[in-house]
N, C-alpha and C. Protein backbone atom coordinates (compact mmCIF):
# COMPACT_ATOMS: atom_id res chain seq x y z
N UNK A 1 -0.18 -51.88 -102.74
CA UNK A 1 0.10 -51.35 -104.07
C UNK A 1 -0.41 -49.92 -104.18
N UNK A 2 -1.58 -49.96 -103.90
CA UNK A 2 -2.10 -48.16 -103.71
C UNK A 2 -0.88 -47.41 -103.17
N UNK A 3 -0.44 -47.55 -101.56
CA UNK A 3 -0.09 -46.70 -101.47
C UNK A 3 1.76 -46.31 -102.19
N UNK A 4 1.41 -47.44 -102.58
CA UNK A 4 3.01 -47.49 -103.30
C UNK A 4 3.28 -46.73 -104.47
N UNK A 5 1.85 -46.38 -105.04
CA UNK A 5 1.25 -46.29 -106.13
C UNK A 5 1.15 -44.25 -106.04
N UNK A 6 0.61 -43.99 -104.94
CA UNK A 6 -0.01 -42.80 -104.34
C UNK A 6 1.27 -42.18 -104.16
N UNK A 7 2.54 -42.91 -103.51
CA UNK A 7 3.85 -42.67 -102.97
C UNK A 7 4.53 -41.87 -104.29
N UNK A 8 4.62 -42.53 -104.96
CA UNK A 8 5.51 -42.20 -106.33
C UNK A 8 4.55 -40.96 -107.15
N UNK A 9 3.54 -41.07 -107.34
CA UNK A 9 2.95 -39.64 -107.56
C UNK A 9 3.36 -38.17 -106.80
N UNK A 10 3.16 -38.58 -105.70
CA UNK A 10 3.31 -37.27 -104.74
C UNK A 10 5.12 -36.92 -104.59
N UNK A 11 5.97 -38.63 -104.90
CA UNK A 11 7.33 -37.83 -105.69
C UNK A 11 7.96 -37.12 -106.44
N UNK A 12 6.51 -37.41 -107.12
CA UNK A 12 7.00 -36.27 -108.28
C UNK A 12 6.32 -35.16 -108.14
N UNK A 13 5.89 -34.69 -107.14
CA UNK A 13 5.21 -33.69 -106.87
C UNK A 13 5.62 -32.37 -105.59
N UNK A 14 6.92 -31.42 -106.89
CA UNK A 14 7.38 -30.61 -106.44
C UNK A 14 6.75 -30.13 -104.15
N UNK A 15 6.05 -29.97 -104.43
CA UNK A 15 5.53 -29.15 -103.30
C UNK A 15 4.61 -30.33 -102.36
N UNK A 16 4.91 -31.64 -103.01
CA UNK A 16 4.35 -32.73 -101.51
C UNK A 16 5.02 -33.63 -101.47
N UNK A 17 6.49 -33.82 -101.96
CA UNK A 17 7.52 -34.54 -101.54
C UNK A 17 7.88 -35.87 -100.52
N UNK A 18 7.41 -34.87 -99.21
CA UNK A 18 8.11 -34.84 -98.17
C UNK A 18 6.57 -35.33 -97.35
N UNK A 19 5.29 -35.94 -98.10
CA UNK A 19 4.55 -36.64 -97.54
C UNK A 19 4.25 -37.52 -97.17
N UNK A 20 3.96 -38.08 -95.93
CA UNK A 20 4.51 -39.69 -95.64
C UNK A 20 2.57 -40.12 -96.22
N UNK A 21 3.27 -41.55 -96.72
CA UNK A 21 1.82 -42.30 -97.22
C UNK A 21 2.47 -43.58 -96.70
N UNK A 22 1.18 -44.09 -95.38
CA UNK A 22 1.41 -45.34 -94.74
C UNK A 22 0.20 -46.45 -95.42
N UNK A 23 0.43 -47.44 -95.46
CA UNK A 23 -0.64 -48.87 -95.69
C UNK A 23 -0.55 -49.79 -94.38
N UNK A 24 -1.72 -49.85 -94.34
CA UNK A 24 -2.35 -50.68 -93.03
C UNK A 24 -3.90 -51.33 -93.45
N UNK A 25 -4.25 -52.25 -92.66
CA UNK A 25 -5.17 -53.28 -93.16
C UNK A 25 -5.57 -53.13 -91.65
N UNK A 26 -7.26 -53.63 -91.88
CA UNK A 26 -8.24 -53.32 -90.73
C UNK A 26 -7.97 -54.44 -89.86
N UNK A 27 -7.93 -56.07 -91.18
CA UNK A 27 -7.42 -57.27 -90.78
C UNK A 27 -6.36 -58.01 -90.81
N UNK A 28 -5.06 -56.90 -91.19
CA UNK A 28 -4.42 -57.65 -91.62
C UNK A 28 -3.13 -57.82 -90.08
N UNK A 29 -2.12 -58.86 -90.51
CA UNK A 29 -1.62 -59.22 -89.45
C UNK A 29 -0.21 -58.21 -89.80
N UNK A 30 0.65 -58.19 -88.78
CA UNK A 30 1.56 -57.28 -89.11
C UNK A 30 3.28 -57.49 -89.37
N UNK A 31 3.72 -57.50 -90.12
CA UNK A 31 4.90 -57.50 -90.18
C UNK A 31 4.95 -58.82 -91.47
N UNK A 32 3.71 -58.85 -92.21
CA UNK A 32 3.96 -59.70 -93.13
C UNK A 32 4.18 -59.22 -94.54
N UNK A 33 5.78 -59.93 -95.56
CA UNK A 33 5.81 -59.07 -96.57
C UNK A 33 4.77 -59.20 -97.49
N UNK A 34 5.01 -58.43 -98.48
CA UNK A 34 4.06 -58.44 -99.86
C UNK A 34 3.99 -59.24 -100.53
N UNK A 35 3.18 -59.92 -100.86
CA UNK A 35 2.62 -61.21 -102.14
C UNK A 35 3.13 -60.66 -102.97
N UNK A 36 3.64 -62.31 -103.25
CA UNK A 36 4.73 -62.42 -104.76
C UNK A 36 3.83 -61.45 -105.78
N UNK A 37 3.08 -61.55 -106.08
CA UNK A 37 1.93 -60.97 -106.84
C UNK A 37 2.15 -59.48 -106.90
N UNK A 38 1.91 -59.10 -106.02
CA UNK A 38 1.98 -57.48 -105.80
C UNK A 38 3.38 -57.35 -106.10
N UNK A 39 4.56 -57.46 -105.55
CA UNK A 39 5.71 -57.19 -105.64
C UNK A 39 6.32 -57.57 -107.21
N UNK A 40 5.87 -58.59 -108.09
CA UNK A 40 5.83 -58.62 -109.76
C UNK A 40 5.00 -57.31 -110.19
N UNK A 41 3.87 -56.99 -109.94
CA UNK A 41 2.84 -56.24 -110.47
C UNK A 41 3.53 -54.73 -110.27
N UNK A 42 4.49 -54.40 -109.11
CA UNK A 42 4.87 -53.06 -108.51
C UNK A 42 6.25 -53.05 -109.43
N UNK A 43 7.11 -54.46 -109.31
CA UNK A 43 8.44 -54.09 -110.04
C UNK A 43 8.15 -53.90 -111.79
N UNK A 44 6.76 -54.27 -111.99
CA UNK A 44 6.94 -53.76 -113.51
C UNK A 44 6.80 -52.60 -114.10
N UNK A 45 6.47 -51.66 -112.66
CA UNK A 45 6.29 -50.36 -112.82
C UNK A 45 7.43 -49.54 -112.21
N UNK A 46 8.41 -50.53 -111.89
CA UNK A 46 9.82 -49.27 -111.52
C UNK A 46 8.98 -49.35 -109.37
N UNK A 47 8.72 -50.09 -109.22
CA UNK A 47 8.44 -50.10 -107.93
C UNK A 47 8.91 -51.31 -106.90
N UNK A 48 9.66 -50.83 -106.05
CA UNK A 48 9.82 -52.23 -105.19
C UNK A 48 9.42 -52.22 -103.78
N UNK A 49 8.64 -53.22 -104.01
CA UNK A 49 7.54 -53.52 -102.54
C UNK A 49 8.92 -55.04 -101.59
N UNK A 50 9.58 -55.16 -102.10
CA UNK A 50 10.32 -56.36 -101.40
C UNK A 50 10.39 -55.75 -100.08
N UNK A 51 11.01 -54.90 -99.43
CA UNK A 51 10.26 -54.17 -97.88
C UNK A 51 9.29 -53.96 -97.70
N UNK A 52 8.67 -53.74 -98.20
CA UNK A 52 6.80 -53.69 -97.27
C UNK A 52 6.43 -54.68 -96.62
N UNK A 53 6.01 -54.46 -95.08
CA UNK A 53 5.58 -54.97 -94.30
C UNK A 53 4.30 -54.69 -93.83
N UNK A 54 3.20 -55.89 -93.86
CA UNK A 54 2.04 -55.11 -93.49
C UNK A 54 1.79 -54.59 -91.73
N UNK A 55 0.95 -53.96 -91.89
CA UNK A 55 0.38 -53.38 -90.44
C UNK A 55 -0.57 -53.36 -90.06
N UNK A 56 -1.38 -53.84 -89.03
CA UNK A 56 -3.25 -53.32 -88.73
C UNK A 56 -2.85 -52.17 -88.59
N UNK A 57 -4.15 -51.56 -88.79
CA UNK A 57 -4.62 -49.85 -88.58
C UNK A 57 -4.94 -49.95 -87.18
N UNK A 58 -4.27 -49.01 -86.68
CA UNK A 58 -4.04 -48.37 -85.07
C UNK A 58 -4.87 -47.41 -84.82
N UNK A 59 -5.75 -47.02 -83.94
CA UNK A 59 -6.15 -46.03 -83.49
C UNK A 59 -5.12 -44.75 -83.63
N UNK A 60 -4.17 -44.84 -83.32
CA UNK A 60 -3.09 -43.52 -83.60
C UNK A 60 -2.84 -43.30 -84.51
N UNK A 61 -2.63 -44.04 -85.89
CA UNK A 61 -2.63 -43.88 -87.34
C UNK A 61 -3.60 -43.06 -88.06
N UNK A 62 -4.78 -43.69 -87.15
CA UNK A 62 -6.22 -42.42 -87.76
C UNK A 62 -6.16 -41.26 -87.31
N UNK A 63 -6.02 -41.14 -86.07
CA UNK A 63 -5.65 -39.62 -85.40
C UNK A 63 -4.61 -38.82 -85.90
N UNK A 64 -3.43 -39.38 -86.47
CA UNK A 64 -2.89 -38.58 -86.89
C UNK A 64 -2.94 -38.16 -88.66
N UNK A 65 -3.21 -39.21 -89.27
CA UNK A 65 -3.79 -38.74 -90.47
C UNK A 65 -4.88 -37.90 -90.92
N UNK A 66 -4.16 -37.13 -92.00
CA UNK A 66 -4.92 -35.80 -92.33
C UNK A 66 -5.85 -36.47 -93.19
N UNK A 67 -5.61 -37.42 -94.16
CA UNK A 67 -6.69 -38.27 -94.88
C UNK A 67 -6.53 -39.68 -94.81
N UNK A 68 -7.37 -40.68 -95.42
CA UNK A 68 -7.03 -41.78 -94.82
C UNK A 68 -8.47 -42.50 -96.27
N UNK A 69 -7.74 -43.67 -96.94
CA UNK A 69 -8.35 -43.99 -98.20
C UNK A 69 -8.71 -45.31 -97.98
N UNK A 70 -9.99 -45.54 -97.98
CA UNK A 70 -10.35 -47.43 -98.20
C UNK A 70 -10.22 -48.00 -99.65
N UNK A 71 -10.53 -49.26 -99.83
CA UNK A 71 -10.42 -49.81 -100.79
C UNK A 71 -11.58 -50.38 -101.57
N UNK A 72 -12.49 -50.33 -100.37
CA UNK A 72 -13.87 -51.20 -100.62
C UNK A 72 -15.06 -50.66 -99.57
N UNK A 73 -16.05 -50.14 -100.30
CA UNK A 73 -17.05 -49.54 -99.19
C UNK A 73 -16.92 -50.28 -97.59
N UNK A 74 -16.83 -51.76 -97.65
CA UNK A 74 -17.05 -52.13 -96.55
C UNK A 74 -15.87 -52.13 -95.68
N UNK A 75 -14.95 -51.85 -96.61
CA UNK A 75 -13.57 -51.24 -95.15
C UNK A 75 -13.69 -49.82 -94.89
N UNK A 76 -14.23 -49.06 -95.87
CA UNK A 76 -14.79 -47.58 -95.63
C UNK A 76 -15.97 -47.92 -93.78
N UNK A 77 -16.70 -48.46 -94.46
CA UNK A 77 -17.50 -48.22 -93.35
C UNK A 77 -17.55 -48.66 -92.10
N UNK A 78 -16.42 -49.75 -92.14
CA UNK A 78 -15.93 -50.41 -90.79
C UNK A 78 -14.73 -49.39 -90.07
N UNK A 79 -13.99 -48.62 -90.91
CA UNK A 79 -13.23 -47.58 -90.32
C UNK A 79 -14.02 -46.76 -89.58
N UNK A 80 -15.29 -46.11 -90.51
CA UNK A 80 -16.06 -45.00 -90.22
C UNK A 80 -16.68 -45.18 -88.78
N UNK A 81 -16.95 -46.62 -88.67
CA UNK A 81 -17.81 -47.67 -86.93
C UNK A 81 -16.81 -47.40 -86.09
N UNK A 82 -15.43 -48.12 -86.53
CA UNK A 82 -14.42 -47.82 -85.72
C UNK A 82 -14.07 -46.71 -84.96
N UNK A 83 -13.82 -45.37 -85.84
CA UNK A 83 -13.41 -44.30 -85.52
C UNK A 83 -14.50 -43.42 -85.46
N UNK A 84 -15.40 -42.84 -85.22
CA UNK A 84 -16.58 -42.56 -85.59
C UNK A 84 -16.00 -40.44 -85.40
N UNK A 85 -15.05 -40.58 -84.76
CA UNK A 85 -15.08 -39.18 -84.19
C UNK A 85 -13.73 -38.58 -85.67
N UNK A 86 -13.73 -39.55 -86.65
CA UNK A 86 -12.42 -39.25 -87.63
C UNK A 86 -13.20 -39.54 -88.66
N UNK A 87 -14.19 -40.08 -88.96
CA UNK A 87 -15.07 -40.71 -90.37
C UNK A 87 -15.28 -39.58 -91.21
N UNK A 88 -14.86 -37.99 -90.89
CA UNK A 88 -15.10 -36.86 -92.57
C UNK A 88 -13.61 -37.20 -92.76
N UNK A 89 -12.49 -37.64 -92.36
CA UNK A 89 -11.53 -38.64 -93.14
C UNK A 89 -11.10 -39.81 -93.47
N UNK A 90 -12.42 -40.26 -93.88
CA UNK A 90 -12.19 -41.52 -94.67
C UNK A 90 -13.19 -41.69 -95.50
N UNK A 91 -12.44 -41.83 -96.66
CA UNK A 91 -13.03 -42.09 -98.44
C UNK A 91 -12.96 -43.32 -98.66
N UNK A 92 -13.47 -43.72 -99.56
CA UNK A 92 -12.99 -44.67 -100.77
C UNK A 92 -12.46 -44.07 -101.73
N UNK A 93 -11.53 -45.21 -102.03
CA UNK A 93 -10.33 -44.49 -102.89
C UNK A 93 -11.10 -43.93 -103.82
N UNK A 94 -12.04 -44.84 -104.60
CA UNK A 94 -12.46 -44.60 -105.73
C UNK A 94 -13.51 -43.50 -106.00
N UNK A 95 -13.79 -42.97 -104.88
CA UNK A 95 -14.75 -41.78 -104.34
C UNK A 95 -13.83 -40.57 -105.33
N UNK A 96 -12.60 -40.24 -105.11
CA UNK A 96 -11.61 -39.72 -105.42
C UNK A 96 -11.96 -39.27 -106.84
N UNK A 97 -11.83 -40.45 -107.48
CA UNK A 97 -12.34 -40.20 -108.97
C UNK A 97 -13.96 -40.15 -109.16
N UNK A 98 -14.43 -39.86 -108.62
CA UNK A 98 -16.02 -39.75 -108.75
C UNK A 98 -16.62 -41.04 -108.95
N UNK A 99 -16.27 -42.02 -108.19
CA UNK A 99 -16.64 -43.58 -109.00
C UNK A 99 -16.94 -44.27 -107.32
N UNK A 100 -17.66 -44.97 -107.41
CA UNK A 100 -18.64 -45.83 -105.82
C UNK A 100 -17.87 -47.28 -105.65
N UNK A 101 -17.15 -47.95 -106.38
CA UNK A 101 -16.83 -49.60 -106.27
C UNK A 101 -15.87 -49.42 -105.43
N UNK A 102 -15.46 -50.95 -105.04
CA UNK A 102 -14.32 -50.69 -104.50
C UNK A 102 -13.21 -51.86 -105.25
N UNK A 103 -12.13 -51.87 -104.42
CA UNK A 103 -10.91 -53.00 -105.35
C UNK A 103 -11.32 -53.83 -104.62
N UNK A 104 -11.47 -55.01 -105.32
CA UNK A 104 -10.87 -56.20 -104.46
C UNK A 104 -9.59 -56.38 -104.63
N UNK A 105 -9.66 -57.23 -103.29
CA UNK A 105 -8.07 -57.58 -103.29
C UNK A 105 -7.39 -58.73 -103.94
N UNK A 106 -6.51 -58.83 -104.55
CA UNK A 106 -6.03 -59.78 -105.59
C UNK A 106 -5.47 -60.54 -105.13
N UNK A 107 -5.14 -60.95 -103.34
CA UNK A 107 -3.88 -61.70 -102.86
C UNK A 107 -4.50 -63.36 -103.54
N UNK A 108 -3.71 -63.70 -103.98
CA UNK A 108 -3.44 -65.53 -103.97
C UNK A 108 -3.89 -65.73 -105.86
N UNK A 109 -4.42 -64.36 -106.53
CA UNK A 109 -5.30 -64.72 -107.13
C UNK A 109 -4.06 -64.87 -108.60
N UNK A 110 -3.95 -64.96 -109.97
CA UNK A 110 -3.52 -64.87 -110.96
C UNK A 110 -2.26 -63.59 -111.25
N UNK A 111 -1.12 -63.69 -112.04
CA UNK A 111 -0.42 -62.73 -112.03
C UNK A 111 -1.13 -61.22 -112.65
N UNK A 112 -2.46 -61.85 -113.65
CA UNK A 112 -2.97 -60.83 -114.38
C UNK A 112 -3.78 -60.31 -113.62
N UNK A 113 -4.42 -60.94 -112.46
CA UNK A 113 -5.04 -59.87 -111.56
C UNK A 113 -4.56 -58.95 -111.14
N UNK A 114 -3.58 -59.43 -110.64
CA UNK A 114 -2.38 -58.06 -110.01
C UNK A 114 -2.27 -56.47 -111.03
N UNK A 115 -1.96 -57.47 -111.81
CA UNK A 115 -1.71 -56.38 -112.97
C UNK A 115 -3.00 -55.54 -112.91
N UNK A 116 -4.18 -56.15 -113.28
CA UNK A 116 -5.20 -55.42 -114.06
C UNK A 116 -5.75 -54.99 -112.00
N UNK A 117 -5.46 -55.02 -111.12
CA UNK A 117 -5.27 -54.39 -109.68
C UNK A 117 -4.59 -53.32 -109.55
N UNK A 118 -3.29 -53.43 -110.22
CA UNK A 118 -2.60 -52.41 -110.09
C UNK A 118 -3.28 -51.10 -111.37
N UNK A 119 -2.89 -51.52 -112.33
CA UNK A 119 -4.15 -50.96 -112.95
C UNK A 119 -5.23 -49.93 -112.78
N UNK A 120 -6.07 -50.38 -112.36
CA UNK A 120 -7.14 -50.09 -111.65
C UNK A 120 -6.93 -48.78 -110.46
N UNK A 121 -5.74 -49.22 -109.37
CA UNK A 121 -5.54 -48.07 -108.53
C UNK A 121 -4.49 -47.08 -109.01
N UNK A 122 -3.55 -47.21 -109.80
CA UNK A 122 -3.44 -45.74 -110.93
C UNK A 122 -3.99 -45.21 -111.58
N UNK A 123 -5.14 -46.01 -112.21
CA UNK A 123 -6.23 -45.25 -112.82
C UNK A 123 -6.72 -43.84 -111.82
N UNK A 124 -7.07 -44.92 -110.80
CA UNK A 124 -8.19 -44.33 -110.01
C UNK A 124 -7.38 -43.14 -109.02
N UNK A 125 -5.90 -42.95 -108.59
CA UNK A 125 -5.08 -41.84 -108.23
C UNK A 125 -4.55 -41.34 -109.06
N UNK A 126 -4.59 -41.47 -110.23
CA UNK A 126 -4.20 -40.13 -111.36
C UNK A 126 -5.48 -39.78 -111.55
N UNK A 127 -6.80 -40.06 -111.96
CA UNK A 127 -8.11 -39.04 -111.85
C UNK A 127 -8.28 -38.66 -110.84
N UNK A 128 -8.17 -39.21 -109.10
CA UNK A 128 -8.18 -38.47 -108.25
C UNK A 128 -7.62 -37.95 -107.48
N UNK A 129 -6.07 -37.80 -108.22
CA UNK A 129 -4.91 -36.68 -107.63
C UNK A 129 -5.38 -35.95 -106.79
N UNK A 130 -6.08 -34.91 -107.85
CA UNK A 130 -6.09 -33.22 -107.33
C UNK A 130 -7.40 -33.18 -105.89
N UNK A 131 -8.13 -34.33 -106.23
CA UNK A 131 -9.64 -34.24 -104.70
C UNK A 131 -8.68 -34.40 -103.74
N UNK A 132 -7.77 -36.01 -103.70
CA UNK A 132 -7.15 -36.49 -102.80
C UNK A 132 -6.13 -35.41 -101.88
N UNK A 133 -5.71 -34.62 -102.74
CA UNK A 133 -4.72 -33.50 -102.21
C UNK A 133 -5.65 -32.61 -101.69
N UNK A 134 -6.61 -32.35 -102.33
CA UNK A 134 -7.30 -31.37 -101.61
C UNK A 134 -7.90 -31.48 -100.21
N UNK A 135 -8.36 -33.03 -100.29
CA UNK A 135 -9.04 -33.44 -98.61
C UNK A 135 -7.83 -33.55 -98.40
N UNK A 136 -6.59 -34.30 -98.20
CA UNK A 136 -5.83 -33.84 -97.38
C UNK A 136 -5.22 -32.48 -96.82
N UNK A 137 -4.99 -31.62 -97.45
CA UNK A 137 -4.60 -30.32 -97.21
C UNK A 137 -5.95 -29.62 -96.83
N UNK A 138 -7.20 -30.07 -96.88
CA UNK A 138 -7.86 -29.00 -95.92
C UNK A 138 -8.61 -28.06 -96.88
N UNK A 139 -8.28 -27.86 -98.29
CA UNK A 139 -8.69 -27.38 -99.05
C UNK A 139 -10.26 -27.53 -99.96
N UNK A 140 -10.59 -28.76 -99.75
CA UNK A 140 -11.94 -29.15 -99.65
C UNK A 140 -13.05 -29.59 -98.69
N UNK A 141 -13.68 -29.25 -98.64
CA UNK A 141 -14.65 -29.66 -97.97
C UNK A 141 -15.23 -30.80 -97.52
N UNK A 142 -14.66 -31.46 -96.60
CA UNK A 142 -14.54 -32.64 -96.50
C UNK A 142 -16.20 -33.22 -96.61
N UNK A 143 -16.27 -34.50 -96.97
CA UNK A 143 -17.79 -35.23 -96.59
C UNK A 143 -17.95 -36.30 -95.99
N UNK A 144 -18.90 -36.66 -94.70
CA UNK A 144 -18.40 -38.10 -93.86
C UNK A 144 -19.26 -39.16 -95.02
């Protein structure tokens, strides 16, 4: 949902268009679609996740990403173990907006979780648009 979420922002965003935003999971298995959940929670926002397929995070995915967003300190810091030579690109999302928590994840849980999930990560990429663009483009100063 984030990045589905992150996707449609930067559409509308004359001059970053043409930016690819991938989702991948540390644990997750690959090629599985999106929970009914998420895909209600995305189409009520003009979003359709019915193609999304998940992916583990690849060693080559980090290397080539200019930024790269967790969800929850402890996938922050298992990336950061992982990759150790890429960790001044990787945040928590919620870092973004000046805020320390992270999301949990809503799979299996209530339709209103989703919602108040989805929620939650537009909140948290419309206050942290302008950081997020900035660590990606190089324009801030990154912090591990």
């Amino acid at each position: 949902m984030a990045a589905a979420l992150l996707r449609r922002y930067l559409e509308s965003d004359e001059a970053r268009r043409d930016w690819r935003v991938l989702s991948a999971g540390l644990w997750a298995e690959d090629e599985e679609p999106a929970s009914a959940g998420a895909v209600m929670a995305m189409a009520e926002r003009g979003i359709d996740l019915t193609g999304h397929r998940s992916r583990r995070l690849t060693r080559q995915m980090v290397e080539e990403a200019d930024l790269i967003l967790g969800m929850t300190p402890h996938h922050v810091e298992a990336m950061q173990q992982a990759f150790p030579e890429h960790a001044h690109r990787i945040h928590l999302l919620a870092a973004m907006a000046g805020e320390s928590h992270g999301i949990a994840d809503p799979y299996g849980l209530s339709p209103a979780t989703y919602r108040a999930t989805a929620n939650e990560l537009e909140r948290l990429i419309r206050a942290g648009y302008k950081r997020i663009i900035a660590l990606a483009e190089g324009t801030e100063k990154e912090q591990g």
